[in-house]
N, C-alpha and C. Protein backbone atom coordinates (compact mmCIF):
# COMPACT_ATOMS: atom_id res chain seq x y z
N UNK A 1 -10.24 -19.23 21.24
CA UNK A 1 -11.08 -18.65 20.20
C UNK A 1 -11.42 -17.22 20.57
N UNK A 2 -11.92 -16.39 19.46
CA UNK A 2 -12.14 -14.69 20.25
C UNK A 2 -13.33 -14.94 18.93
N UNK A 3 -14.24 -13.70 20.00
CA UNK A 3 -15.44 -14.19 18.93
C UNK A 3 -15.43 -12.21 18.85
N UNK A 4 -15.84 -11.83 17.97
CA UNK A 4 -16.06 -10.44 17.67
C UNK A 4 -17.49 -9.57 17.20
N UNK A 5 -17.64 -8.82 18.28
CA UNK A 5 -19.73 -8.01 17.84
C UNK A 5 -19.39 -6.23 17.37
N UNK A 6 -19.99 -6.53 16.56
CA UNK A 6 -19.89 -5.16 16.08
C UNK A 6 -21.34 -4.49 16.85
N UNK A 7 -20.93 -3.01 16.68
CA UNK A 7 -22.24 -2.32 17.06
C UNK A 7 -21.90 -0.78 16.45
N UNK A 8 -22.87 -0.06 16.61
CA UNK A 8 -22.72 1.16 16.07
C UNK A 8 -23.19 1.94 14.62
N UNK A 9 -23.25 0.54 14.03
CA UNK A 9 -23.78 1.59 12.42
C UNK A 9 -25.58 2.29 11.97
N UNK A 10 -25.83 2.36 11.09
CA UNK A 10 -27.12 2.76 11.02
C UNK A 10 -27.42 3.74 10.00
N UNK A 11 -28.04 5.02 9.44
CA UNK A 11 -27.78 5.47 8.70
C UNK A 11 -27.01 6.88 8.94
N UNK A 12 -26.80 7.40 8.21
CA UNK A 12 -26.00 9.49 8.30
C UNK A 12 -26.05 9.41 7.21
N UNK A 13 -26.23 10.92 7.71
CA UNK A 13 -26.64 11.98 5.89
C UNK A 13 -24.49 11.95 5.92
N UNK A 14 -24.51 12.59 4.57
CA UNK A 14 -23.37 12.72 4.05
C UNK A 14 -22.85 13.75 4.44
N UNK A 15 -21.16 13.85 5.04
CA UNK A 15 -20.74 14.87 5.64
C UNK A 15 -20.89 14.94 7.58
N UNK A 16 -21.97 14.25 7.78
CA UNK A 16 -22.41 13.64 9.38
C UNK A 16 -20.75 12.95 9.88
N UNK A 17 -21.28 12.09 10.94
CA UNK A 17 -20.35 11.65 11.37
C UNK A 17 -20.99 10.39 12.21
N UNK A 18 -20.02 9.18 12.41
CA UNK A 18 -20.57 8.06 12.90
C UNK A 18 -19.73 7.17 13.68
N UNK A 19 -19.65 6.22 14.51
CA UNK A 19 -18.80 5.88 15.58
C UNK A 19 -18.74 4.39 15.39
N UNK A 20 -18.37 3.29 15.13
CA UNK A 20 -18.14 2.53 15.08
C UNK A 20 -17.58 1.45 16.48
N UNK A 21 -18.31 0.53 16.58
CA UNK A 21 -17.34 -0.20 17.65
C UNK A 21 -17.45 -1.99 17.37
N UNK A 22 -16.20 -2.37 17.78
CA UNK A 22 -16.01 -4.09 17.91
C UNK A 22 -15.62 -4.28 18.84
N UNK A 23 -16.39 -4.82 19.99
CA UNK A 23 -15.63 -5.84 21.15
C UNK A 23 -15.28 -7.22 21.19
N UNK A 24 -14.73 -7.51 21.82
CA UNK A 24 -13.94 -8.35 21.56
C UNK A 24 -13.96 -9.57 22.45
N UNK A 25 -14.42 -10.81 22.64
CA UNK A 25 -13.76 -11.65 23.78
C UNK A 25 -13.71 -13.09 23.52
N UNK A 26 -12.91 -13.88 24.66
CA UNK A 26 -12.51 -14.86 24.34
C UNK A 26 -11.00 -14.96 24.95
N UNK A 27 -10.07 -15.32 24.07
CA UNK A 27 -9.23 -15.11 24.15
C UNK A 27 -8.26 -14.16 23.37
N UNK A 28 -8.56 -12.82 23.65
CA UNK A 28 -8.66 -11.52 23.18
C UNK A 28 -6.50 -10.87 23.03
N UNK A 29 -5.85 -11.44 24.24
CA UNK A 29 -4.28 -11.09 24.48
C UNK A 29 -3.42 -11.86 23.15
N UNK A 30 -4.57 -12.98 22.16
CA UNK A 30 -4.06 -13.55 21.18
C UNK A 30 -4.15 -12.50 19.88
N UNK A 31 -4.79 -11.97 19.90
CA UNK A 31 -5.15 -10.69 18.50
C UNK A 31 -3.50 -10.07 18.21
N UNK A 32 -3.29 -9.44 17.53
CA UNK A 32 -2.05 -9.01 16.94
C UNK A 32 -2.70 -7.87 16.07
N UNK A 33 -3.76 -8.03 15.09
CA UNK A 33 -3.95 -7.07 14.18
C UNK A 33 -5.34 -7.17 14.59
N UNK A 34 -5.96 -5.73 14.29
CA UNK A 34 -7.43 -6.11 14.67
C UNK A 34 -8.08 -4.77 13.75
N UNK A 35 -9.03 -4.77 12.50
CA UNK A 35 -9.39 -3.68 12.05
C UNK A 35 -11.01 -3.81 11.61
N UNK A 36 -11.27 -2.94 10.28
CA UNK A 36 -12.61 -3.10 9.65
C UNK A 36 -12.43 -3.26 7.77
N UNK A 37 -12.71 -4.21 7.87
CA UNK A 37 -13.18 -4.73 6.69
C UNK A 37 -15.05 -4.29 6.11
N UNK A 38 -15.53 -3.78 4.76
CA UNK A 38 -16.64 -3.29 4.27
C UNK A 38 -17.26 -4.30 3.01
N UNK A 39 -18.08 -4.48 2.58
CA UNK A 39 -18.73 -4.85 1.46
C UNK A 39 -20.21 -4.85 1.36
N UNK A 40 -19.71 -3.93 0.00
CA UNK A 40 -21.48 -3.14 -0.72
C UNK A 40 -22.26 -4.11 -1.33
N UNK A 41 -23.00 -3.67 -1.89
CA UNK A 41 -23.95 -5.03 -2.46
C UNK A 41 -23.06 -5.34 -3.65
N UNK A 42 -22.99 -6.18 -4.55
CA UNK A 42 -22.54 -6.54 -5.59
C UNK A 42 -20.73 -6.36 -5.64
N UNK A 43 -19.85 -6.07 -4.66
CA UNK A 43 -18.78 -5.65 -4.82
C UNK A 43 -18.05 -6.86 -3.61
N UNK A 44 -16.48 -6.99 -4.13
CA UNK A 44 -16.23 -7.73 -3.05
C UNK A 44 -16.08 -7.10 -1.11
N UNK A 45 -15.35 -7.92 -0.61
CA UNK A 45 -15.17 -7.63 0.43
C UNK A 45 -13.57 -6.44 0.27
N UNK A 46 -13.51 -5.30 1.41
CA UNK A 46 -12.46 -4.48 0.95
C UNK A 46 -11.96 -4.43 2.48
N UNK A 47 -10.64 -3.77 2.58
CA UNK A 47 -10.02 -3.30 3.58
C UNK A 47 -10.64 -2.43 3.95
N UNK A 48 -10.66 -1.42 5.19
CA UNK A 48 -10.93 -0.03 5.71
C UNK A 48 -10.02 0.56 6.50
N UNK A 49 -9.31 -0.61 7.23
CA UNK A 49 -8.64 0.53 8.05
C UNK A 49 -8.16 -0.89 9.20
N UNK A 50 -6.71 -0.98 9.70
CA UNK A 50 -6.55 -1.81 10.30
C UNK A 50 -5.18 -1.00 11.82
N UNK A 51 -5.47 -1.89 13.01
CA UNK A 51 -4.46 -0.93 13.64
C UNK A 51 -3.71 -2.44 15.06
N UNK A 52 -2.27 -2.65 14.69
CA UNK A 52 -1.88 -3.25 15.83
C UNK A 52 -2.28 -3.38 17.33
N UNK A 53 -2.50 -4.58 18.11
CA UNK A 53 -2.94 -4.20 19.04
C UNK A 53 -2.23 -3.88 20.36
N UNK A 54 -0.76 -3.66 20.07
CA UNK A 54 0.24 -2.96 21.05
C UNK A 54 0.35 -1.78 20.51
N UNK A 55 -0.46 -1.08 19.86
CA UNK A 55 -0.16 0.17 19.63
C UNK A 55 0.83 0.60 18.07
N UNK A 56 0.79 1.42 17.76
CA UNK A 56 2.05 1.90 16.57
C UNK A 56 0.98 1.85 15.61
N UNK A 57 1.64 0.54 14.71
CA UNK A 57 1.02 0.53 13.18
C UNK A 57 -0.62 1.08 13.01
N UNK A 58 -1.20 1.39 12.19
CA UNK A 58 -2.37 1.75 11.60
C UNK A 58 -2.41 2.09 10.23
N UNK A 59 -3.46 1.07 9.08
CA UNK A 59 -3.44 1.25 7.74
C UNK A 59 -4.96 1.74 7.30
N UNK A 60 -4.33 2.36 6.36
CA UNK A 60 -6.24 3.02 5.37
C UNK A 60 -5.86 2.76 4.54
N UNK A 61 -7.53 2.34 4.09
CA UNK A 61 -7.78 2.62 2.32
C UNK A 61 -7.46 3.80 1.99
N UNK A 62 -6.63 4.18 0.83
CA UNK A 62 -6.52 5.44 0.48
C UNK A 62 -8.12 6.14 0.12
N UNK A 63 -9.23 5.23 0.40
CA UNK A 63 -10.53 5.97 0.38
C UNK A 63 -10.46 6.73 0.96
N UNK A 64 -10.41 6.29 2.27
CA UNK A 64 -10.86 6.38 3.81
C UNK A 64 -9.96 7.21 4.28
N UNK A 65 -8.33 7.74 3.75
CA UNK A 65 -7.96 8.30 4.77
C UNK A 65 -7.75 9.92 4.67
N UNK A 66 -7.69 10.40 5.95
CA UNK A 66 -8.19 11.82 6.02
C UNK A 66 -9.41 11.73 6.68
N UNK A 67 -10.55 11.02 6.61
CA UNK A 67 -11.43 10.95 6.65
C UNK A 67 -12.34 9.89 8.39
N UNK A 68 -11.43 8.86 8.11
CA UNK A 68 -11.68 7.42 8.84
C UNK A 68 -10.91 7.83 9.86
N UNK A 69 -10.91 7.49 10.94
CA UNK A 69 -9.84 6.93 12.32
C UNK A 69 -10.34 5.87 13.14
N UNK A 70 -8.98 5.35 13.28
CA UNK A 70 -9.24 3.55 14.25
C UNK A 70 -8.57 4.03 15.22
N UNK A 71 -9.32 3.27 16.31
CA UNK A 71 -8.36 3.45 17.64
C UNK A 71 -8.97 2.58 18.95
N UNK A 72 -8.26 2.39 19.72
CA UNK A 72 -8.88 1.53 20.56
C UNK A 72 -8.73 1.39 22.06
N UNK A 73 -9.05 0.70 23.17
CA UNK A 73 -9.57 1.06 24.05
C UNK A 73 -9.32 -0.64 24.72
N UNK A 74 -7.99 -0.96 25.19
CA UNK A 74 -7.51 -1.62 25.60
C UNK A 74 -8.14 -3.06 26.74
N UNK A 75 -8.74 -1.62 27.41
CA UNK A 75 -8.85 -1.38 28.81
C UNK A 75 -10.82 -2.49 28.88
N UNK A 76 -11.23 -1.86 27.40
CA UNK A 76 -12.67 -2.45 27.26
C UNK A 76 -12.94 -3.83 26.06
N UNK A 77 -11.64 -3.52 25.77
CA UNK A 77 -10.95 -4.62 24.25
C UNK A 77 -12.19 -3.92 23.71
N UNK A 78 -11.90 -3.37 23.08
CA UNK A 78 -12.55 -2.82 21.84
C UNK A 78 -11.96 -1.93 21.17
N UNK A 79 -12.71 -1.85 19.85
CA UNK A 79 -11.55 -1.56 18.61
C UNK A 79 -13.06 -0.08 17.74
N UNK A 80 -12.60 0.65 17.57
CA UNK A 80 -13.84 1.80 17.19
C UNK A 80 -13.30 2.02 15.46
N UNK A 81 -14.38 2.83 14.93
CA UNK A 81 -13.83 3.46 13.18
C UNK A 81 -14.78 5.07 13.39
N UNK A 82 -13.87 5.57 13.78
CA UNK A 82 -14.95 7.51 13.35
C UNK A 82 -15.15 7.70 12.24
N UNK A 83 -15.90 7.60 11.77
CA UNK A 83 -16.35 7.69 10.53
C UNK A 83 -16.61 9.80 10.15
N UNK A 84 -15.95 10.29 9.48
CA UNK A 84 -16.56 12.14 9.36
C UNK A 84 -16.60 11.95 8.41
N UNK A 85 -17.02 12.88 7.92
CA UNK A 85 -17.54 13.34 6.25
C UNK A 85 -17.69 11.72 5.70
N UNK A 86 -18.40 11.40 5.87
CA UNK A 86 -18.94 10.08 5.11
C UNK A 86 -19.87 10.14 4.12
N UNK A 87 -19.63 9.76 3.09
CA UNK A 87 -20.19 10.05 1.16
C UNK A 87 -21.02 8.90 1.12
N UNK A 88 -21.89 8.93 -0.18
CA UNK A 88 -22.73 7.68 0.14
C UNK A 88 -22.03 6.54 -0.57
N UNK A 89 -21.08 6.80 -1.21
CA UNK A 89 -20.16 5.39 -1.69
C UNK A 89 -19.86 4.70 -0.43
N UNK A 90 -19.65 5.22 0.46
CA UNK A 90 -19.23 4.02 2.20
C UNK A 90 -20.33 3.37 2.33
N UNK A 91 -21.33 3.57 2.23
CA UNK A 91 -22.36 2.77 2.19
C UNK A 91 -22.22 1.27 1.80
N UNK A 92 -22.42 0.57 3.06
CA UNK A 92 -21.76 -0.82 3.05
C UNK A 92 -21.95 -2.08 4.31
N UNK A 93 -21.44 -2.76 4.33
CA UNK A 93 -21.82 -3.99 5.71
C UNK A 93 -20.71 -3.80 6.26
N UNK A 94 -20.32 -3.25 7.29
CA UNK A 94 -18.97 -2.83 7.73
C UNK A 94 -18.41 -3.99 8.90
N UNK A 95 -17.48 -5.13 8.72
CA UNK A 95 -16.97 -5.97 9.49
C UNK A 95 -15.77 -5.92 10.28
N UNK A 96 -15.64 -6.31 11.59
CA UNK A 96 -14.63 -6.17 12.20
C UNK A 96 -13.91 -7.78 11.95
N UNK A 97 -12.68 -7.48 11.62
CA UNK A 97 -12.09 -8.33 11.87
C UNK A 97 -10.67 -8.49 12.76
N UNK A 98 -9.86 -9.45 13.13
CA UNK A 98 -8.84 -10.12 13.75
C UNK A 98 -7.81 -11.06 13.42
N UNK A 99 -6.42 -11.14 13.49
CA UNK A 99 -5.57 -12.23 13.56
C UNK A 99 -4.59 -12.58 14.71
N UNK A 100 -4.26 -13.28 14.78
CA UNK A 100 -2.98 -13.08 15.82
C UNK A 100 -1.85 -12.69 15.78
N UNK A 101 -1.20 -12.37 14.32
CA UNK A 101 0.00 -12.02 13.54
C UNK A 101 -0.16 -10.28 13.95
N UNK A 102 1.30 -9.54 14.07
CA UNK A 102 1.01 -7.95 13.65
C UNK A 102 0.57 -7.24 12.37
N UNK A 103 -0.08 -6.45 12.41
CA UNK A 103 -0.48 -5.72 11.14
C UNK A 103 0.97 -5.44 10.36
N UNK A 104 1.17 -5.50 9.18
CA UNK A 104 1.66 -5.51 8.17
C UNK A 104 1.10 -4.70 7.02
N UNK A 105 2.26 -3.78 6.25
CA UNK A 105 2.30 -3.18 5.11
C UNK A 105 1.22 -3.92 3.60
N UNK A 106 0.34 -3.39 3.66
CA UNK A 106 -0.48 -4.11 2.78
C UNK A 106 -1.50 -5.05 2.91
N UNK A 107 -2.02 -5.22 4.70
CA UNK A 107 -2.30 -6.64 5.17
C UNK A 107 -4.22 -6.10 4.59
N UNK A 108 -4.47 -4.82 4.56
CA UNK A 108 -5.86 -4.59 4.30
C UNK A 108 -5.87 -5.46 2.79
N UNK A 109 -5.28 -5.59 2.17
CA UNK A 109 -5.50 -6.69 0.78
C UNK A 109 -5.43 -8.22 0.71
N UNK A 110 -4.95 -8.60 2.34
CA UNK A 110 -5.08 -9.89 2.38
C UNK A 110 -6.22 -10.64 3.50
N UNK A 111 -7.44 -10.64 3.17
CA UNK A 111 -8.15 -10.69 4.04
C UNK A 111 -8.59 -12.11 4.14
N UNK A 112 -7.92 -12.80 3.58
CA UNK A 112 -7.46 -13.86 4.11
C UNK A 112 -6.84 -14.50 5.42
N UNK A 113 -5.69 -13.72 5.37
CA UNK A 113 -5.02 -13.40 6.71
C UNK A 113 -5.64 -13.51 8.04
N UNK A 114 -7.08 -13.06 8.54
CA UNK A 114 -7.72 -13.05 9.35
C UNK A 114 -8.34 -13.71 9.73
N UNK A 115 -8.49 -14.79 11.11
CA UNK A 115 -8.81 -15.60 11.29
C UNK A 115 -10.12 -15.21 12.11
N UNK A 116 -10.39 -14.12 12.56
CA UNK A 116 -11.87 -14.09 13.31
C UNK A 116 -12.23 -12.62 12.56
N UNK A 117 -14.31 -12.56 12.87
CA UNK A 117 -14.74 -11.98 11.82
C UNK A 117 -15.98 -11.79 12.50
N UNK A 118 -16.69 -10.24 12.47
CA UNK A 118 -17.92 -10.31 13.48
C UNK A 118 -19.02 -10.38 12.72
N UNK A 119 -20.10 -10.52 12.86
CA UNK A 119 -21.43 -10.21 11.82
C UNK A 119 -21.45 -9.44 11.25
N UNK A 120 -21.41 -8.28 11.41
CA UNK A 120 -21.56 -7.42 10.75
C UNK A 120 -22.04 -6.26 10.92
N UNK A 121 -21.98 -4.66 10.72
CA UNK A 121 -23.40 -4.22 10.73
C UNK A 121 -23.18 -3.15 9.66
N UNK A 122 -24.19 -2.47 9.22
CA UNK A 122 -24.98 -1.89 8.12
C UNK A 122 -24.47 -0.45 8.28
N UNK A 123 -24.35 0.20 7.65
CA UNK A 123 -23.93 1.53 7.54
C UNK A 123 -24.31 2.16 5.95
N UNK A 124 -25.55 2.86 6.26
CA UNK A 124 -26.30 3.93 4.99
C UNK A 124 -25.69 5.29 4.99
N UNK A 125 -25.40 6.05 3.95
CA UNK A 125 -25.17 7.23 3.75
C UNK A 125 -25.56 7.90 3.04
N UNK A 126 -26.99 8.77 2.83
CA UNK A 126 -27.40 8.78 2.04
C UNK A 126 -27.49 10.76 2.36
C-alpha cells in the first residue's frame, strides 16, 4: 500500500508563487505515475499536471502550462507543483495522486486510473 500527504498550500495573491509537495510512503518503488489532481467548490475533480516516476514523461492541463512545473525528488520520494503566476481561478483543494502503471497520453482525464490519493490541501488565490 503507499499512503500519500500533501503539504504546502495556503493562500497567494495572484501572480505570487507557491510550492507544492507530496510524500510518499509505503511501498513507494510500486508508483509508475505520480501527479496533482484539483477541485473547486461546485466543479468536478480535474487533472493538473502528472510526471513518470523514472523520469521522461510529464503532462499539463493546458491551464496550467507555462505556468505549473512538477518535478521530483527521488531521493526524499516526493513529488512538488511550482505553482508562478497563479490567477484566482486555481483556487482549489489540490490532491496528490498515484498508480503503478506509467503515465500515459491523456491519463490527467482518467482519474480513475489512480489507485492512491492524499487528503488534500487548500490553495487560495486571491
Amino acid at each position: 500500500h503507499v499512503q500519500l500527504v500533501e503539504s504546502g498550500g495556503g493562500s497567494v495573491q495572484a501572480g505570487g508563487s507557491l510550492r507544492l509537495s507530496c510524500t510518499a510512503s509505503g511501498y513507494t518503488y510500486s508508483i509508475g505515475c505520480m501527479g496533482w489532481f484539483r477541485q473547486a467548490p461546485g466543479k468536478e475533480r480535474e487533472g493538473v499536471a502528472v510526471g513518470s516516476t523514472g523520469g521522461g514523461s510529464t503532462y499539463y492541463a493546458d491551464s496550467v502550462k507555462g505556468r505549473f512545473t512538477i518535478s521530483q525528488d527521488n531521493a526524499k520520494n516526493t513529488l512538488y507543483l511550482q505553482m508562478n503566476s497563479p490567477k484566482p481561478e486555481d483556487t482549489a483543494m489540490y490532491y496528490c495522486a498515484a498508480f503503478g502503471g506509467d503515465c500515459y497520453v491523456g491519463v490527467l482525464s482518467y482519474r480513475a486510473d489512480f489507485s492512491y490519493w492524499g487528503q488534500g490541501t487548500q490553495v487560495t488565490v486571491s
